[in-house]
Protein backbone atom coordinates (compact mmCIF):
# COMPACT_ATOMS: atom_id res chain seq x y z
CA UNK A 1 -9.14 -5.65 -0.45
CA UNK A 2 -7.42 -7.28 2.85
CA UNK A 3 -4.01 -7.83 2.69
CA UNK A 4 -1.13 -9.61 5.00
CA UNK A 5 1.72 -6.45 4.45
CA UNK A 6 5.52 -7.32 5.34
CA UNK A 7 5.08 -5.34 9.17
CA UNK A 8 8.81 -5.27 9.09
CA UNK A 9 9.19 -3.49 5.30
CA UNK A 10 11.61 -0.29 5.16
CA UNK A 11 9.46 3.29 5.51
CA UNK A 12 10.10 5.85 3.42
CA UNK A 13 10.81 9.40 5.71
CA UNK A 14 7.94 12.02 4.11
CA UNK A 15 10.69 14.52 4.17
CA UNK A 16 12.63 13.05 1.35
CA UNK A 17 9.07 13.33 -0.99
CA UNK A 18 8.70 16.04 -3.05
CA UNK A 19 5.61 18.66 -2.60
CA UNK A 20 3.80 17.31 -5.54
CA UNK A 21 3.82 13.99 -4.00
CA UNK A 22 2.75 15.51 -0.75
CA UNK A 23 0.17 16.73 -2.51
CA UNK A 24 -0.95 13.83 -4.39
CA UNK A 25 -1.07 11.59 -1.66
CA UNK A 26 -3.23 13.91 0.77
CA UNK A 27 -5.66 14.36 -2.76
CA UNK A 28 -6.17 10.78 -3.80
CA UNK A 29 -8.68 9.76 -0.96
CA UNK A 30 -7.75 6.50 0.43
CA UNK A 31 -5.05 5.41 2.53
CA UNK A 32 -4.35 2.20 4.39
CA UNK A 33 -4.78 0.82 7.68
CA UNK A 34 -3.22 -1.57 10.62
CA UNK A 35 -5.10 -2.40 13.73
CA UNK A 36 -2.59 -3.15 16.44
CA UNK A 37 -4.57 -5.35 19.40
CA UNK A 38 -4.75 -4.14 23.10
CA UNK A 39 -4.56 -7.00 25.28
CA UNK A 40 -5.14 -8.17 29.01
CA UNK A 41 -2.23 -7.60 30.66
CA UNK A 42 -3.27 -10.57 33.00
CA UNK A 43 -5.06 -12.66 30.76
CA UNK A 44 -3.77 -11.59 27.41
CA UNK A 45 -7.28 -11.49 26.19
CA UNK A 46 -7.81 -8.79 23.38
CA UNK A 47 -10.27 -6.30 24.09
CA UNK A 48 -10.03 -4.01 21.18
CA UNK A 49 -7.50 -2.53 18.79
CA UNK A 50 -5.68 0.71 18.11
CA UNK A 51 -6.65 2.09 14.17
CA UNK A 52 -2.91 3.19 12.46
CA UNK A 53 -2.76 4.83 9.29
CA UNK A 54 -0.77 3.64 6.99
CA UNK A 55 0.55 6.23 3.71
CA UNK A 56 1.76 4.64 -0.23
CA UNK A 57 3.36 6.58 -2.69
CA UNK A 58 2.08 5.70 -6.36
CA UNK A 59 4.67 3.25 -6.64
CA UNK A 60 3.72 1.20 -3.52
CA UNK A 61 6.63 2.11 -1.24
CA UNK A 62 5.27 2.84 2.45
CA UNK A 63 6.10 6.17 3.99
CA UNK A 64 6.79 6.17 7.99
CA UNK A 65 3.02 8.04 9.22
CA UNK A 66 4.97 9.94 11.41
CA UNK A 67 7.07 11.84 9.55
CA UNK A 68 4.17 12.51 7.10
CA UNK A 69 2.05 13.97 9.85
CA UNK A 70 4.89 15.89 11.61
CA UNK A 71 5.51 17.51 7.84
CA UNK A 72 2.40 18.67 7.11
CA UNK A 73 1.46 20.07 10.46
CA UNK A 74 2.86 23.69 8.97
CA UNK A 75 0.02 22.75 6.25
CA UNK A 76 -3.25 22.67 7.78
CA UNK A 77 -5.56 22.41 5.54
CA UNK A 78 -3.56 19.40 3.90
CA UNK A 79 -3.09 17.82 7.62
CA UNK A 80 -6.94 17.83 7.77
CA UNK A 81 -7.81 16.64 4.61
CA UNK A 82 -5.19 13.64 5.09
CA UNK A 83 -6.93 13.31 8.50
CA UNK A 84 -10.43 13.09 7.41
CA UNK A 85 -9.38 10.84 4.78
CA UNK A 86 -7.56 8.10 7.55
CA UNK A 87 -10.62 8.12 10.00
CA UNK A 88 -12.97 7.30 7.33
CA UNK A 89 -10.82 4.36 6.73
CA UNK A 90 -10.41 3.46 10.26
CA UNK A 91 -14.01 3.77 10.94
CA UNK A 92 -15.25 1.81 7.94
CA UNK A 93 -12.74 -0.85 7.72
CA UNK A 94 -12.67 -1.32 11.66
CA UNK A 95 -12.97 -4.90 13.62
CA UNK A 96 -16.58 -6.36 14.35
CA UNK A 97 -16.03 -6.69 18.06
CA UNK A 98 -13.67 -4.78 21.00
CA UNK A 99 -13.04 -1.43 21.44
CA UNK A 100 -11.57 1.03 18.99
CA UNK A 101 -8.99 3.52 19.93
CA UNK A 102 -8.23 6.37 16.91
CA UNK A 103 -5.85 9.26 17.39
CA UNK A 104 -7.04 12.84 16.29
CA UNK A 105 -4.60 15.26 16.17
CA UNK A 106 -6.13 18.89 17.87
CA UNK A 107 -5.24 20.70 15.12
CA UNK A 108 -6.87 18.74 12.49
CA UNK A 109 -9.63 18.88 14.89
CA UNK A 110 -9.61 22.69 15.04
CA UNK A 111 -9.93 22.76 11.55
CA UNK A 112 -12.82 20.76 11.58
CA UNK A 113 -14.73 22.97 13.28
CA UNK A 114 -18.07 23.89 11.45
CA UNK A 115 -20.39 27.66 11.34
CA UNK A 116 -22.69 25.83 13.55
CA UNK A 117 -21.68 26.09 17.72
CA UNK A 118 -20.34 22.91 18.65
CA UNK A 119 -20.31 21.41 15.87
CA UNK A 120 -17.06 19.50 13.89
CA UNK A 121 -16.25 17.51 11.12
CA UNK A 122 -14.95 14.97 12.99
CA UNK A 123 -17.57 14.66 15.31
CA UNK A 124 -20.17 14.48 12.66
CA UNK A 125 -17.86 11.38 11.31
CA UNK A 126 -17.98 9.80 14.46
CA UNK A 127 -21.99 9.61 14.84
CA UNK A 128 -21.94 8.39 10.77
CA UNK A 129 -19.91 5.65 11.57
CA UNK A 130 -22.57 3.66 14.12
CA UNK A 131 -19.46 2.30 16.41
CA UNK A 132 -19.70 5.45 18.06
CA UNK A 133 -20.23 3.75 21.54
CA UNK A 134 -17.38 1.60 20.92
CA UNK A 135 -14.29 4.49 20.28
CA UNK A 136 -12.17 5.53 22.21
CA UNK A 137 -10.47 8.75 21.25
CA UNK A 138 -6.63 8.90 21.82
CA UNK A 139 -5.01 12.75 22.00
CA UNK A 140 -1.58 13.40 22.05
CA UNK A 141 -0.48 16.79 23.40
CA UNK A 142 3.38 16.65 24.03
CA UNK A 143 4.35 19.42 21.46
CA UNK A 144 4.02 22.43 22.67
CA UNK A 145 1.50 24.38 25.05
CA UNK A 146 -0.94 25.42 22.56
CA UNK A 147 -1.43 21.89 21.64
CA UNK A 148 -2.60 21.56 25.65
CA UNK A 149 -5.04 24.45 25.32
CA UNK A 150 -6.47 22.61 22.07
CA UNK A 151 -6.54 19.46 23.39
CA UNK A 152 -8.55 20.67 26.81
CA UNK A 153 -11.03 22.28 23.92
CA UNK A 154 -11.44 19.22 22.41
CA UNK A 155 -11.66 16.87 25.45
CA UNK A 156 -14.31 19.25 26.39
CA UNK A 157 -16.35 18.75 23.25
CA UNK A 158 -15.90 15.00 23.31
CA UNK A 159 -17.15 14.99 26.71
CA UNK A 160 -20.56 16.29 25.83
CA UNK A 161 -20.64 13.78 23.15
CA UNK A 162 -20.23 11.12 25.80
CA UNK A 163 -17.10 10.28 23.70
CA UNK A 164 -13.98 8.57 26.00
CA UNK A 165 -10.75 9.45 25.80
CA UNK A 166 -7.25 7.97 25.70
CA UNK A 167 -4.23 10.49 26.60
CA UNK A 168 -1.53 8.95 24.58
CA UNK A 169 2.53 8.70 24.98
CA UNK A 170 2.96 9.21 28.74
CA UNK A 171 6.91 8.90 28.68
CA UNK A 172 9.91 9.20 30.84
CA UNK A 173 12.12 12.51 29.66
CA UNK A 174 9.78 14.05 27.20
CA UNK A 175 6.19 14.80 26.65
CA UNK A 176 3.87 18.03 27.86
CA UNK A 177 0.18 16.35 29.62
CA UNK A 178 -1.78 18.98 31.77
CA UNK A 179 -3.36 17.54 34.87
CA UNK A 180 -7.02 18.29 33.97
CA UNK A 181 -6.67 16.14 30.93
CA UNK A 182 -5.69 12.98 32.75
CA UNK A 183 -8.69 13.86 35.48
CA UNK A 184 -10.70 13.81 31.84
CA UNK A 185 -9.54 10.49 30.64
CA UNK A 186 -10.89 6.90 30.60
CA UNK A 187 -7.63 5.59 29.34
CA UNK A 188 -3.82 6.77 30.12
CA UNK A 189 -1.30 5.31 27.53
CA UNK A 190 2.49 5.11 28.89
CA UNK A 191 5.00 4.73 26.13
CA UNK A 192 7.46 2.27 25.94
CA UNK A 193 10.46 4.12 27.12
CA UNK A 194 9.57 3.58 30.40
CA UNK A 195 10.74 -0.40 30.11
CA UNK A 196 14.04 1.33 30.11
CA UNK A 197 13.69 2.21 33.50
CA UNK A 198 13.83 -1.20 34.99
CA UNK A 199 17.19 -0.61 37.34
CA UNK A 200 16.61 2.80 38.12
CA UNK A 201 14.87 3.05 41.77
CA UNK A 202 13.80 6.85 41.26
CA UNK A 203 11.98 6.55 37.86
CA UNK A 204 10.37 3.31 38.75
CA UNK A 205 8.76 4.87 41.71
CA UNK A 206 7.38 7.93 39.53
CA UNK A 207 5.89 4.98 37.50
CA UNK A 208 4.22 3.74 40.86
CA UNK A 209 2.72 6.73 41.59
CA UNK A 210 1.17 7.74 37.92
CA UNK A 211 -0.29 4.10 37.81
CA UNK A 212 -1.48 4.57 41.77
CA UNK A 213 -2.89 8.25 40.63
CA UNK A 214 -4.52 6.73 37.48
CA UNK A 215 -5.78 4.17 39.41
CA UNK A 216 -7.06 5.84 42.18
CA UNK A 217 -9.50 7.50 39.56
CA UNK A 218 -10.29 4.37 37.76
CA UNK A 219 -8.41 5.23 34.74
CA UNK A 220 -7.30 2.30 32.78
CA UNK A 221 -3.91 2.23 31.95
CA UNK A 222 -2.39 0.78 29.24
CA UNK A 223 2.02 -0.15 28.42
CA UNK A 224 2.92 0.44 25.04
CA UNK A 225 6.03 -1.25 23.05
CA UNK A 226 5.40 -4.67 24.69
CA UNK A 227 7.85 -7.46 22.66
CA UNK A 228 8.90 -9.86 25.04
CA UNK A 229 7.99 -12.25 27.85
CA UNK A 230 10.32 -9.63 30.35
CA UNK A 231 8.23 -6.35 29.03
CA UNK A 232 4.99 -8.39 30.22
CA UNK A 233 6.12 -9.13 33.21
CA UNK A 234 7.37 -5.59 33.80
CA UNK A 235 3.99 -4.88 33.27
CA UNK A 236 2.13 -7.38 35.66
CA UNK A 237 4.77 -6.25 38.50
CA UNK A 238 3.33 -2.59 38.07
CA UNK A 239 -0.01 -3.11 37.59
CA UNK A 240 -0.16 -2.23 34.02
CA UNK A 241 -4.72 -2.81 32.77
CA UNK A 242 -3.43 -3.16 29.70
CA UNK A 243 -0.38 -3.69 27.17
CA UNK A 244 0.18 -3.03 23.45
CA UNK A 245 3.35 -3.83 21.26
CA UNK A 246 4.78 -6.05 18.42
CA UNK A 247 4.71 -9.13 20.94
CA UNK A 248 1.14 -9.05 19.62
CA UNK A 249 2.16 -8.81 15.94
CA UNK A 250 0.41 -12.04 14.44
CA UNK A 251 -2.65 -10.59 15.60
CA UNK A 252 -2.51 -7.26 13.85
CA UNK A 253 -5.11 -6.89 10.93
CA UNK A 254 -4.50 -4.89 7.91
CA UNK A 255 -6.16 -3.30 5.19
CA UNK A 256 -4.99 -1.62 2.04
CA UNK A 257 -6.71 -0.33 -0.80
């Protein structure tokens, strides 16, 4: 069923659940799902959409994704299963046309990992869904330097897939991204704390030269958090491929079950 949800409805934090409804929600097999539009920066024009999960308790309340991820990354197994469980959404439920950008976390991809050399749950998803040649996978690796090492094993598998890849949440003061993973990527995402920079000389000109670097090695870029007409400009003045935020909002497209 497609449905028009309130974007602006209060999240509930996954750490005020309780276990059992941890548990039930990572065991009932269907979740939700917003598609958030990437968009020209110069001409506005959409050219494909970023696949969100979205988490309901029994009663219908929405839990913040975030915090439900962040919680069950000391559960693995769980993490995975949830993870399986939002990519087959994303994947079946996804738009007709454009590209299609879905996060995988590298330690739900870890645990994906089959007997068989090189091969991965998640993988094996991919190649089901027949938009293969239209995803683009988006890997965040800004916790911790494990998640760098995983993350340059997973690129690496990807690559011989002929998969393309996103490195997500580039920001200003936080954030761990090795080198060889942006030399690996198609697509560099810069979060949106670096609108706050406008005014400060220094930071704008280590904004320069990551766009001038990605660039230089024909890596798209795109600006997240875009909301007003000021945040596009900002982009246009540095050059920004493309932008992504809730300026976008009437064009988002959901799905719940």
């Amino acid at each position: 069923m497609n449905a028009r949800l309130p974007l602006n409805a209060p999240k509930l934090n996954a750490y005020e659940l309780h276990p059992h409804e941890i548990l039930d929600l990572a065991l009932q097999g269907e979740c939700g799902v917003e598609y958030q539009p990437l968009v020209s920066a110069s001409t506005e024009r959409v050219i494909g959409h970023e696949a969100l999960a979205r988490f309901y308790t029994k009663s219908g309340a929405s839990i913040a994704p975030d915090t439900l991820f962040e919680r069950l990354h000391v559960e693995p197994l769980l993490l995975y299963h949830l993870e399986c469980m939002a990519k087959r959404t994303q994947l079946a439920h996804a738009p007709e046309e454009g590209l299609l950008f879905l996060n995988l976390d590298p330690d739900s991809y870890e645990q994906g990992d089959r007997e068989e050399a090189s091969s991965n749950v998640f993988l094996d998803l991919l190649e089901e869904s027949g938009i293969k040649d239209r995803v683009i996978v988006e890997i965040i690796e800004n916790l911790a330097v494990r998640d760098v090492l995983l993350s340059r094993r997973m690129i690496d598998a990807l690559s011989a897939w002929d998969m393309k890849v996103a490195m997500d949440d580039l920001a200003v003061s936080r954030g761990l991204i090795s080198f060889g993973s942006l030399a690996d990527a198609t697509y560099l995402k810069f979060d949106m704390s670096w609108l706050g920079e406008q005014g400060h000389p220094r930071r704008e000109e280590i904004l320069r030269w990551s766009l001038s670097a990605a660039h230089a090695m024909s890596v798209m870029t795109v600006l997240e958090g875009v909301e007003t007409e000021q945040d596009l400009a900002f982009a246009r003045k540095h050059g920004f491929d493309l932008v992504q935020g809730f300026r976008y909002r009437d064009q988002f497209r959901q799905w719940r079950p």
